[in-house]
N, C-alpha and C. Protein backbone atom coordinates (compact mmCIF):
# COMPACT_ATOMS: atom_id res chain seq x y z
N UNK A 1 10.16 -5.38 37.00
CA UNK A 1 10.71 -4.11 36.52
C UNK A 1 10.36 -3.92 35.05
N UNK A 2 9.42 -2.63 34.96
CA UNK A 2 9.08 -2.99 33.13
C UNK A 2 10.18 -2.63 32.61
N UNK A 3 11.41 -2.00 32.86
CA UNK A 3 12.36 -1.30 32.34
C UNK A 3 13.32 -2.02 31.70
N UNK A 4 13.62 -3.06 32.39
CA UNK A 4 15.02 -4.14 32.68
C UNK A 4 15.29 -4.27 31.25
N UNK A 5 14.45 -4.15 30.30
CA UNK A 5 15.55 -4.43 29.22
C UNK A 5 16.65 -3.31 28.97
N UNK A 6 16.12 -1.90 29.85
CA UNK A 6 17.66 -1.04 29.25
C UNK A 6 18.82 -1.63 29.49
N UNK A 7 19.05 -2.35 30.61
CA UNK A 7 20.13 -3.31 31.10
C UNK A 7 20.85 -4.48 30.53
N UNK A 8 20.16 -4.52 29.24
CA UNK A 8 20.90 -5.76 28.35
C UNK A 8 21.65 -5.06 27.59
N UNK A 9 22.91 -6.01 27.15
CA UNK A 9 23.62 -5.66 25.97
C UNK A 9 22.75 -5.59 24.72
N UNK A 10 21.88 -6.05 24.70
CA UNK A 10 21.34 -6.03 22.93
C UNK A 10 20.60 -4.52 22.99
N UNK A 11 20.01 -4.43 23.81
CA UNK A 11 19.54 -3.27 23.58
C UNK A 11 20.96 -1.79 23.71
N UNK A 12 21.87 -2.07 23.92
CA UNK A 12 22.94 -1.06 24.14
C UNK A 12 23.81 -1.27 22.96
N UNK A 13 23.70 -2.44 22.37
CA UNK A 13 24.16 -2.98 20.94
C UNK A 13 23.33 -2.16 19.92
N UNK A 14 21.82 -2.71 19.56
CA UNK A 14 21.04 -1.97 18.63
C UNK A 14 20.74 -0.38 18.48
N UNK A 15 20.50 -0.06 19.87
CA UNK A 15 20.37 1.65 20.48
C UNK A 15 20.68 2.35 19.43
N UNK A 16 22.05 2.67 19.89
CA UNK A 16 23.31 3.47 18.70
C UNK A 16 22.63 3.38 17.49
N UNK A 17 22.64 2.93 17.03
CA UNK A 17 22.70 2.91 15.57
C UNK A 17 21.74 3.05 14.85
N UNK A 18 20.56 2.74 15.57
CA UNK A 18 18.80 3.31 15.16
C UNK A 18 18.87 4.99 15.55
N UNK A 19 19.55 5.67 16.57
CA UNK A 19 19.08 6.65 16.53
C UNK A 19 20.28 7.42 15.63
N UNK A 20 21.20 6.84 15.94
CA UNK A 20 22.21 7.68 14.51
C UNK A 20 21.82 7.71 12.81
N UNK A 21 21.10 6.58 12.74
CA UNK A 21 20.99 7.04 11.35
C UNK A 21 19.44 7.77 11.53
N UNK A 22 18.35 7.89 12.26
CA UNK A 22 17.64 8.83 12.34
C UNK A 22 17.75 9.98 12.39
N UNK A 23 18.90 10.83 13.17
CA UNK A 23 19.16 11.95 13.55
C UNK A 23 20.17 12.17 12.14
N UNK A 24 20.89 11.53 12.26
CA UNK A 24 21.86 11.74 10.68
C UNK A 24 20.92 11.95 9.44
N UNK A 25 20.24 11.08 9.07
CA UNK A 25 19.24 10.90 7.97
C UNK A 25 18.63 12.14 7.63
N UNK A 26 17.51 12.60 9.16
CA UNK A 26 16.97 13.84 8.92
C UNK A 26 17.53 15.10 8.81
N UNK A 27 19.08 15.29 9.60
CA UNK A 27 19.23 16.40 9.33
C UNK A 27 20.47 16.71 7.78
N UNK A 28 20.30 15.84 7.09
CA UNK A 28 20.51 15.95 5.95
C UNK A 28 19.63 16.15 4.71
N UNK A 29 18.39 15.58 4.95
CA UNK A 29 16.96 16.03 4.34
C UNK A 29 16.48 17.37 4.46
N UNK A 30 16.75 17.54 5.75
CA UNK A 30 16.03 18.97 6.83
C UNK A 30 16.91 19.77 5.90
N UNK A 31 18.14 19.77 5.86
CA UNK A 31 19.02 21.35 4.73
C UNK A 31 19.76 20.72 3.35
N UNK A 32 18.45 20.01 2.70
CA UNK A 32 18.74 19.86 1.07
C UNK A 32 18.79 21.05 0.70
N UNK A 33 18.13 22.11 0.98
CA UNK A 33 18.12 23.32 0.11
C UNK A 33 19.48 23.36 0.38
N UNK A 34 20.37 23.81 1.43
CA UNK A 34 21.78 24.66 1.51
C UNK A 34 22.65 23.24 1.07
N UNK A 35 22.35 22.01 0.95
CA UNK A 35 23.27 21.01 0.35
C UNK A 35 23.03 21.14 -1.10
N UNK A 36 22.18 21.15 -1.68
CA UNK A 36 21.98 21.98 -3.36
C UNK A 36 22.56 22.78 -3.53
N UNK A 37 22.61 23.73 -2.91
CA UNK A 37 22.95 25.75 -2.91
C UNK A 37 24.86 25.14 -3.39
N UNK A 38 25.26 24.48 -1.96
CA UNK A 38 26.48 24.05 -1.79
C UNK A 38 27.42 23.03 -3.07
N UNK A 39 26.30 22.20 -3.52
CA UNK A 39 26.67 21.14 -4.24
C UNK A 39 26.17 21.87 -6.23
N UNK A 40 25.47 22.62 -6.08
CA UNK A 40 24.71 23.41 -7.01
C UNK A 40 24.15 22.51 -8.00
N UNK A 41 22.97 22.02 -7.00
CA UNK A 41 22.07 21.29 -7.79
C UNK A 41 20.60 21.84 -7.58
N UNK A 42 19.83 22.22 -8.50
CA UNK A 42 18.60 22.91 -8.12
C UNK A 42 17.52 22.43 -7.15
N UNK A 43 16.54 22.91 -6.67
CA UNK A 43 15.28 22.83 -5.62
C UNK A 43 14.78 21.46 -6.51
N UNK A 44 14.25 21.77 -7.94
CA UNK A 44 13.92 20.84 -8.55
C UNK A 44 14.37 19.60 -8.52
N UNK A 45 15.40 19.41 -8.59
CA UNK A 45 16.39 17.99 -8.87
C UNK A 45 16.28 17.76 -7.23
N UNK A 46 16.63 18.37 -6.54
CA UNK A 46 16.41 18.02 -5.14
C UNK A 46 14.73 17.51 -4.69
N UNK A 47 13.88 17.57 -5.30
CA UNK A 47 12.53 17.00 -4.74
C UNK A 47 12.45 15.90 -5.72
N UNK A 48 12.62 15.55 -7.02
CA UNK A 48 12.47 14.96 -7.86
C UNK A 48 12.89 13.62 -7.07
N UNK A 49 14.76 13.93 -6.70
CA UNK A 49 15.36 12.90 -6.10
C UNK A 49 14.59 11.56 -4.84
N UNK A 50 13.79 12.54 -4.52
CA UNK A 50 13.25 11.67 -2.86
C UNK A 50 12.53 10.49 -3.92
N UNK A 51 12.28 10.40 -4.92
CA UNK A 51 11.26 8.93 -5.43
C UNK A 51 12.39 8.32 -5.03
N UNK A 52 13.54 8.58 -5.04
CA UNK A 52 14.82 6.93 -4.92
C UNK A 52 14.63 6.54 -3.57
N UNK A 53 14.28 8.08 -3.09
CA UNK A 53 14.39 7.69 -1.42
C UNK A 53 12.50 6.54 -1.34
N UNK A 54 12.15 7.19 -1.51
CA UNK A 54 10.74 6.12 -1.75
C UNK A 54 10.31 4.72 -1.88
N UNK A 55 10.84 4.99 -3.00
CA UNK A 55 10.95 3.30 -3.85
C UNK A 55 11.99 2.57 -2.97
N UNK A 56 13.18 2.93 -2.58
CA UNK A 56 14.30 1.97 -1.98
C UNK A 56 13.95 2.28 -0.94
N UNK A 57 13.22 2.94 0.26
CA UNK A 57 12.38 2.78 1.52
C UNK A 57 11.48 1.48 1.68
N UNK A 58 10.77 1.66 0.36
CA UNK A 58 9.71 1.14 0.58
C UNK A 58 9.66 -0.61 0.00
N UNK A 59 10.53 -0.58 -1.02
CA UNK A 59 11.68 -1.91 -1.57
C UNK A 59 12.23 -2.82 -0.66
N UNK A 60 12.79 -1.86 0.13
CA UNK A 60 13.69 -2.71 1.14
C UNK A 60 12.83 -3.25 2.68
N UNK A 61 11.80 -2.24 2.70
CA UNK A 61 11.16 -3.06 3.82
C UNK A 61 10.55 -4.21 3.64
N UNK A 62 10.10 -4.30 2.67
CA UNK A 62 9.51 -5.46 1.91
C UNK A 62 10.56 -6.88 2.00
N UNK A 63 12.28 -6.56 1.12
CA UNK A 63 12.73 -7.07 1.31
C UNK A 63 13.39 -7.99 2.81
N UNK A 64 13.59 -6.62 3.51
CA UNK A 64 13.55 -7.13 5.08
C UNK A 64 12.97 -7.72 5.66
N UNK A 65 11.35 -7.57 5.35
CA UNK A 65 10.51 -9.10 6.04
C UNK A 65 10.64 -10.52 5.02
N UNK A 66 11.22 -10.64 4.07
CA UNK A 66 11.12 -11.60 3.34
C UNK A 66 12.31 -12.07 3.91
N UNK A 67 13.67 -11.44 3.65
CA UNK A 67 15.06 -12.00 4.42
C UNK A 67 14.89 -12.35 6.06
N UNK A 68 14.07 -11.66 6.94
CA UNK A 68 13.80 -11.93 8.02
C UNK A 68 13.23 -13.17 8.17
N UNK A 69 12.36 -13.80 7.70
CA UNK A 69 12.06 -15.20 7.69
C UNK A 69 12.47 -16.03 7.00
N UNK A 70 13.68 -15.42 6.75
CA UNK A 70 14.46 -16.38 6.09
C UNK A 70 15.77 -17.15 7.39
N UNK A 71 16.13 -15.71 7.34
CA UNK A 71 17.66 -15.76 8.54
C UNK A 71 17.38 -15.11 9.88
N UNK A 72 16.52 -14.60 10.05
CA UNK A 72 16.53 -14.29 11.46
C UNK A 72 16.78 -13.08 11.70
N UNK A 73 15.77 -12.17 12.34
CA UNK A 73 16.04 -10.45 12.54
C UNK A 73 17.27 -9.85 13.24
N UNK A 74 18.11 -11.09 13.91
CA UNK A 74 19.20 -11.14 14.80
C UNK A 74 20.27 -10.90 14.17
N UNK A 75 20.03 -11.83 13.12
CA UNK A 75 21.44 -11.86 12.22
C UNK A 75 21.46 -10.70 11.10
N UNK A 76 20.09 -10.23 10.62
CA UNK A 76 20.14 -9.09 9.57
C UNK A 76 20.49 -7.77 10.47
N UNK A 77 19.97 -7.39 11.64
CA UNK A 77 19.83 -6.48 11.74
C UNK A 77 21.48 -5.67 11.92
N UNK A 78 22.18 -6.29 12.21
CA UNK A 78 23.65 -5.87 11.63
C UNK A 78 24.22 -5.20 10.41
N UNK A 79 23.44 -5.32 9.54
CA UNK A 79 23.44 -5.03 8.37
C UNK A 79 22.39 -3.90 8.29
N UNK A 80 21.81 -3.17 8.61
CA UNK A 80 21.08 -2.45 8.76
C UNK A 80 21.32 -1.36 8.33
N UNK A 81 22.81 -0.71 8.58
CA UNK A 81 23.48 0.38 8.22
C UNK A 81 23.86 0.99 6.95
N UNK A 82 24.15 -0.27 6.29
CA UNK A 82 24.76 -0.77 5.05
C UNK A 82 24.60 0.20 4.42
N UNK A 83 23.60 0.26 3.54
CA UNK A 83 23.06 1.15 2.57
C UNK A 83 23.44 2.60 2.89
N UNK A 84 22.93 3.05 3.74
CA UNK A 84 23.16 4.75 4.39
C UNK A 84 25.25 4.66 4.43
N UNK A 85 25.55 3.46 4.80
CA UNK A 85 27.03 3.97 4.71
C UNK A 85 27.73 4.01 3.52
N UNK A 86 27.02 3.12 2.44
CA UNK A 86 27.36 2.83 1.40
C UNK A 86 26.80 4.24 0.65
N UNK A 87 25.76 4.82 0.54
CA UNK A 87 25.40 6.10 0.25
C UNK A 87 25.92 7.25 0.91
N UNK A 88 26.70 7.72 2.17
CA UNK A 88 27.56 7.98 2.53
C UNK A 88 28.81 8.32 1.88
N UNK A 89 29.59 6.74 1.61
CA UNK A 89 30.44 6.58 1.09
C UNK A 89 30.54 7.20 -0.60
N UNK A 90 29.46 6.75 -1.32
CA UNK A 90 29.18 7.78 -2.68
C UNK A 90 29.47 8.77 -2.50
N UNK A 91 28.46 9.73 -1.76
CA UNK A 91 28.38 11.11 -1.67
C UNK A 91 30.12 11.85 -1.20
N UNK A 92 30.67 11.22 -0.44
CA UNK A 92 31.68 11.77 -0.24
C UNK A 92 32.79 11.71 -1.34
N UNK A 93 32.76 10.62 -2.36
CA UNK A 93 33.62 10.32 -3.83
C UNK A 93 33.31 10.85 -4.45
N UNK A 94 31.86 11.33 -4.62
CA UNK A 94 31.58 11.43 -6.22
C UNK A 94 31.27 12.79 -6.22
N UNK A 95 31.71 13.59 -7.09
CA UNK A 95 30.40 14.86 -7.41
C UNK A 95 30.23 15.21 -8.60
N UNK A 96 29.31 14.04 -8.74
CA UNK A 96 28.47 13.68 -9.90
C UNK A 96 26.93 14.52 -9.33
N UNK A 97 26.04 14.83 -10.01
CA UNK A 97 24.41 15.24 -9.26
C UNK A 97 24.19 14.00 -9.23
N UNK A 98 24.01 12.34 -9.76
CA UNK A 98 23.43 11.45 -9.75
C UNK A 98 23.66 11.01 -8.47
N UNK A 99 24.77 11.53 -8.01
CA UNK A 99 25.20 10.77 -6.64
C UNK A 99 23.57 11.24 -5.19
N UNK A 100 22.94 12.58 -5.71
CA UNK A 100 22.13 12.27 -4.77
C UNK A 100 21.15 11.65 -4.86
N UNK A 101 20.30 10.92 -5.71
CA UNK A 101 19.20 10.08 -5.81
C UNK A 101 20.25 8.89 -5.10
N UNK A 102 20.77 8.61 -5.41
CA UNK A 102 22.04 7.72 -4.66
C UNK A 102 22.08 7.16 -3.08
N UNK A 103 22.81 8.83 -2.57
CA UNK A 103 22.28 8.74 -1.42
C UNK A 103 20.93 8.87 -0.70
N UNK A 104 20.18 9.19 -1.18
CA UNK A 104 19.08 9.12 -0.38
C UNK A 104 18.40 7.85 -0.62
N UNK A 105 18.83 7.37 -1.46
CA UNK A 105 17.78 5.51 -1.62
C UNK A 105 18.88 4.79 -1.01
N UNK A 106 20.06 4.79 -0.16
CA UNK A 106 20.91 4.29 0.38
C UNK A 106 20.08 4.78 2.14
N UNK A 107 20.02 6.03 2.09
CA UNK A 107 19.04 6.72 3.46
C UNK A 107 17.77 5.83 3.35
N UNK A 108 17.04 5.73 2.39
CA UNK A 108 15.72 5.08 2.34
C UNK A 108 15.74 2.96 2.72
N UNK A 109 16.76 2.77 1.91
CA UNK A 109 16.97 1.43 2.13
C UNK A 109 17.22 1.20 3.45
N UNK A 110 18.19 1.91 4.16
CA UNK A 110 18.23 1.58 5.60
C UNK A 110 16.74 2.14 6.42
N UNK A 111 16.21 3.23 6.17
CA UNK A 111 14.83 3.19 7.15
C UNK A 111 13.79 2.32 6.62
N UNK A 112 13.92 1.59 5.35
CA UNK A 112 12.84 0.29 5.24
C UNK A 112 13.04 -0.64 5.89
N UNK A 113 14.65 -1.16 5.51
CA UNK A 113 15.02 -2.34 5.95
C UNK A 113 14.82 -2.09 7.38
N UNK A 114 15.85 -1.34 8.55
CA UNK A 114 16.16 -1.44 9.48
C UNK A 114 14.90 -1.54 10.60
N UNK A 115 13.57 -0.63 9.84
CA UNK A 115 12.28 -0.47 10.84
C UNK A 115 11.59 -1.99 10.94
N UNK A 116 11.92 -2.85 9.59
CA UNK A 116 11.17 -4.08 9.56
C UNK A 116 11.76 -5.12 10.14
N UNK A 117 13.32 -5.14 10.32
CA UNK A 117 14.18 -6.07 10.87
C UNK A 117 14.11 -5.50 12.23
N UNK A 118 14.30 -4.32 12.62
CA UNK A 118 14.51 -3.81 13.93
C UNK A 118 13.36 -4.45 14.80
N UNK A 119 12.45 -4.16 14.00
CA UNK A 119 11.20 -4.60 15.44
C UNK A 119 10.83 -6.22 15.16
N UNK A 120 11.13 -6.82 14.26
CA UNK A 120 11.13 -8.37 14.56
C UNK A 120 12.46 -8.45 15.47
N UNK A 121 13.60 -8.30 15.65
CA UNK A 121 14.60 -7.95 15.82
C UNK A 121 14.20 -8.28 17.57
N UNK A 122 13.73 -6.75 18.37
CA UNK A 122 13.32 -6.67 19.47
C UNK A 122 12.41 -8.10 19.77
N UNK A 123 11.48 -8.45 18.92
CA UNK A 123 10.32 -9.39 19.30
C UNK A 123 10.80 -10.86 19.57
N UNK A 124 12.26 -11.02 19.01
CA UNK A 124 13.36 -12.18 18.79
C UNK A 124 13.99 -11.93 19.77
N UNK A 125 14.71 -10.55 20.91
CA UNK A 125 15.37 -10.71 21.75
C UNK A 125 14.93 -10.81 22.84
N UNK A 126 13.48 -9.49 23.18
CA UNK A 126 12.69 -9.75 23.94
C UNK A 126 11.48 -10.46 24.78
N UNK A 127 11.10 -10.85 22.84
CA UNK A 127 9.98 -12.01 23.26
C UNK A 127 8.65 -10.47 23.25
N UNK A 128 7.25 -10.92 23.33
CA UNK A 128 6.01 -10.01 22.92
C UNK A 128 5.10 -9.42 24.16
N UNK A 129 5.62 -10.25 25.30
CA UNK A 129 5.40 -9.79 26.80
C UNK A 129 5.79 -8.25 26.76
N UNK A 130 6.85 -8.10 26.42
CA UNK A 130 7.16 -6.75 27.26
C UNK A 130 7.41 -5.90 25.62
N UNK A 131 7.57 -6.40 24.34
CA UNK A 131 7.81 -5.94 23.23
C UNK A 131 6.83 -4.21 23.08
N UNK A 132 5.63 -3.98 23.52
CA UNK A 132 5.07 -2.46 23.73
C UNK A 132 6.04 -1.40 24.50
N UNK A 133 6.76 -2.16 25.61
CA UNK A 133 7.84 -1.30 26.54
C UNK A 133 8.72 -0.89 25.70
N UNK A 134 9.31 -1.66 24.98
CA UNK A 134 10.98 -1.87 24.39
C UNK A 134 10.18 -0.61 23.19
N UNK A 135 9.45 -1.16 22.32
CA UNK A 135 9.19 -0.13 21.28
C UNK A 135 9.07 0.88 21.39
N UNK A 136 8.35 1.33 22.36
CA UNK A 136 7.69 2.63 22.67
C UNK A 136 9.04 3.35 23.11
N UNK A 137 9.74 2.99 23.66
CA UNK A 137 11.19 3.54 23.72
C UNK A 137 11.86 3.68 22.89
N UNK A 138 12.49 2.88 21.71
CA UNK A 138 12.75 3.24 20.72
C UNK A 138 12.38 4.15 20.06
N UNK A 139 11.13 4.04 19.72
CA UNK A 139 10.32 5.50 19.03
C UNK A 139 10.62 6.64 19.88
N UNK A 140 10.31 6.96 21.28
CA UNK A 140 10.18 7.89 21.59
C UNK A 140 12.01 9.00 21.48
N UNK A 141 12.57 7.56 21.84
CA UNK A 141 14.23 8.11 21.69
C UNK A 141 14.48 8.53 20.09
N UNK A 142 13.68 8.02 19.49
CA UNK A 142 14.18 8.28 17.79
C UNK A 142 13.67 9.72 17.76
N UNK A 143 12.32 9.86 17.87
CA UNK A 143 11.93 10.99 17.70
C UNK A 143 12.80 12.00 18.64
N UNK A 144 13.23 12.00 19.38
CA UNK A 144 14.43 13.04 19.77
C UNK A 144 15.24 13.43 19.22
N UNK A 145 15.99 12.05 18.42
CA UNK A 145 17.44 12.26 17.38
C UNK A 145 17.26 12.67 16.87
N UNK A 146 16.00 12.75 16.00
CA UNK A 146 15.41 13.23 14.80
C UNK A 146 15.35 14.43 14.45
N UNK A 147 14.67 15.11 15.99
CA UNK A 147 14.77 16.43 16.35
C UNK A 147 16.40 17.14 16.36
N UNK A 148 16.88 15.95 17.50
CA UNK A 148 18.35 16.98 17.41
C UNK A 148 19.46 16.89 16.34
N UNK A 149 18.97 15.82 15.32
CA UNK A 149 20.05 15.95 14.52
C UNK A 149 20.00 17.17 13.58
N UNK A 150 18.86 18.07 13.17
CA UNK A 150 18.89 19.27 12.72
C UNK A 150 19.49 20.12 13.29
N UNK A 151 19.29 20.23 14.75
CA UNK A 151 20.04 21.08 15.58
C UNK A 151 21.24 21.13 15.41
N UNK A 152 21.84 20.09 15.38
CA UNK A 152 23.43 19.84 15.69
C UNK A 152 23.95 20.46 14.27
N UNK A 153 23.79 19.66 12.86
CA UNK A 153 23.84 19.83 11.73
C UNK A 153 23.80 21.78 11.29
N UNK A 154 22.60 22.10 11.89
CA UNK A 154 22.31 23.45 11.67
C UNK A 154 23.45 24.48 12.48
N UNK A 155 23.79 23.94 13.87
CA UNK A 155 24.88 24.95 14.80
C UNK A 155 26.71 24.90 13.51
N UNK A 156 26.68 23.63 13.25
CA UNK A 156 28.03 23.54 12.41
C UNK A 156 27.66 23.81 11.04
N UNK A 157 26.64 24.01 10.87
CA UNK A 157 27.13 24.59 9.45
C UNK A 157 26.72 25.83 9.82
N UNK A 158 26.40 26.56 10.41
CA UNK A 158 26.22 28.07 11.00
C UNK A 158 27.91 28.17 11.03
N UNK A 159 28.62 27.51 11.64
CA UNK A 159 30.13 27.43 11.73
C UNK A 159 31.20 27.59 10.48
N UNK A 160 30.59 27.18 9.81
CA UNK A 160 30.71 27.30 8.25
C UNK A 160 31.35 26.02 7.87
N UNK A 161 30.96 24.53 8.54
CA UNK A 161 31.20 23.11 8.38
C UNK A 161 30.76 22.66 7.36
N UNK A 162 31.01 22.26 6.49
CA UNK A 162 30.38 22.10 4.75
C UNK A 162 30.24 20.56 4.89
N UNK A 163 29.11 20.04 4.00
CA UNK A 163 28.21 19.10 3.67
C UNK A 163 29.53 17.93 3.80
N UNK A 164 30.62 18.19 3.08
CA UNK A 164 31.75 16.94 2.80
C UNK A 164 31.73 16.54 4.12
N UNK A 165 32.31 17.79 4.93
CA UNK A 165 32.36 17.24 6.75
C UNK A 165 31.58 16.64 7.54
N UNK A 166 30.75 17.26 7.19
CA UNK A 166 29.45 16.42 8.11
C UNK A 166 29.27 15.01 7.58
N UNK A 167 29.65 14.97 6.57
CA UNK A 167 29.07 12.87 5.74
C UNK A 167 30.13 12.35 6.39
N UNK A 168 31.59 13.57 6.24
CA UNK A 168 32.56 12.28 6.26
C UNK A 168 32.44 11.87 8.26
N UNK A 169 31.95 13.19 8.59
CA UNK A 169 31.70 12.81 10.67
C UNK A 169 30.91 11.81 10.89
N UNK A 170 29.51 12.06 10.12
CA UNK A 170 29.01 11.13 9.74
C UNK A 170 29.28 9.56 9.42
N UNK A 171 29.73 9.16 8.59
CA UNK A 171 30.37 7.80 8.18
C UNK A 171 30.92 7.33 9.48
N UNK A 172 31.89 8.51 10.42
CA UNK A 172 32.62 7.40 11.33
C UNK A 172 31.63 7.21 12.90
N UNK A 173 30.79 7.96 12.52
CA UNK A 173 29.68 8.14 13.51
C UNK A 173 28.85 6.55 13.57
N UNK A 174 28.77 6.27 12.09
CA UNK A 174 27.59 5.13 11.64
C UNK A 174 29.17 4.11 11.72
């Protein structure tokens, strides 16, 4: 059965939480403009910001394969969240403008870390036999969230659901 890994707990363990912070992630990127408008921080300061998202993307994946052979993709990948909840958690305290370079290198740290631990992660539960099956599913399910988390994001704030609500739905979501 090439499928059989949907049937494990690890994969019903990890699932969740790769596609929530995908779908969460993007559709908070997807309406920076109306989270600026809302928070009244300019277009400018809003593009400037993504280097945090960059550098701590691109920081932390790095870091993730180094901690990964250290402790094991099993044991990090729990931690995966961290950052995005911890940037989360900012954004909903503070309204400071610094708070968004903030959150988004909290967004960035978890899609470095989590993509580099995640798929050693799979290769540690599954083993490399069937590791093309397992991935290719992941991706293909991410790219859905990805898609619908604009959707969702976009219908409630059409509702007139403001940025605070959605982090704080958010947070208990992640």
């Amino acid at each position: 059965r090439p499928l059989r890994f949907l049937s494990t707990k690890a994969f019903w363990i990890m699932a969740p939480s790769n596609f929530a912070s995908a779908s969460i992630g993007t559709a908070f990127i997807f309406f920076q403009l109306k989270l600026g408008a809302e928070r009244g921080w300019s277009p400018t300061f809003l593009a400037s910001s993504f280097a945090a998202f960059a550098l701590a993307g691109a920081g932390s994946a790095i870091l993730g394969g180094l901690l990964t052979d250290r402790f094991t993709a099993k044991n990090l990948y729990p931690l995966t969240l961290l950052p995005f909840i911890t940037g989360l958690i900012f954004f909903l305290n503070v309204d400071k403008d610094w708070v968004y370079p903030v959150f988004l290198a909290g967004i960035g740290m978890t899609n470095g870390f989590s993509n580099t631990v995640k798929n050693s992660a799979l290769a540690e539960i599954y083993g490399t036999r069937i590791l093309g099956s397992v991935r290719s599913l992941f991706i293909t399910v991410m790219i859905f969230s990805t898609a619908l988390g604009p959707v969702v994001f976009g219908s409630l704030l059409d509702r007139e659901i403001g940025f605070h609500a959605l982090a704080f739905a958010s947070l208990i979501i992640m």
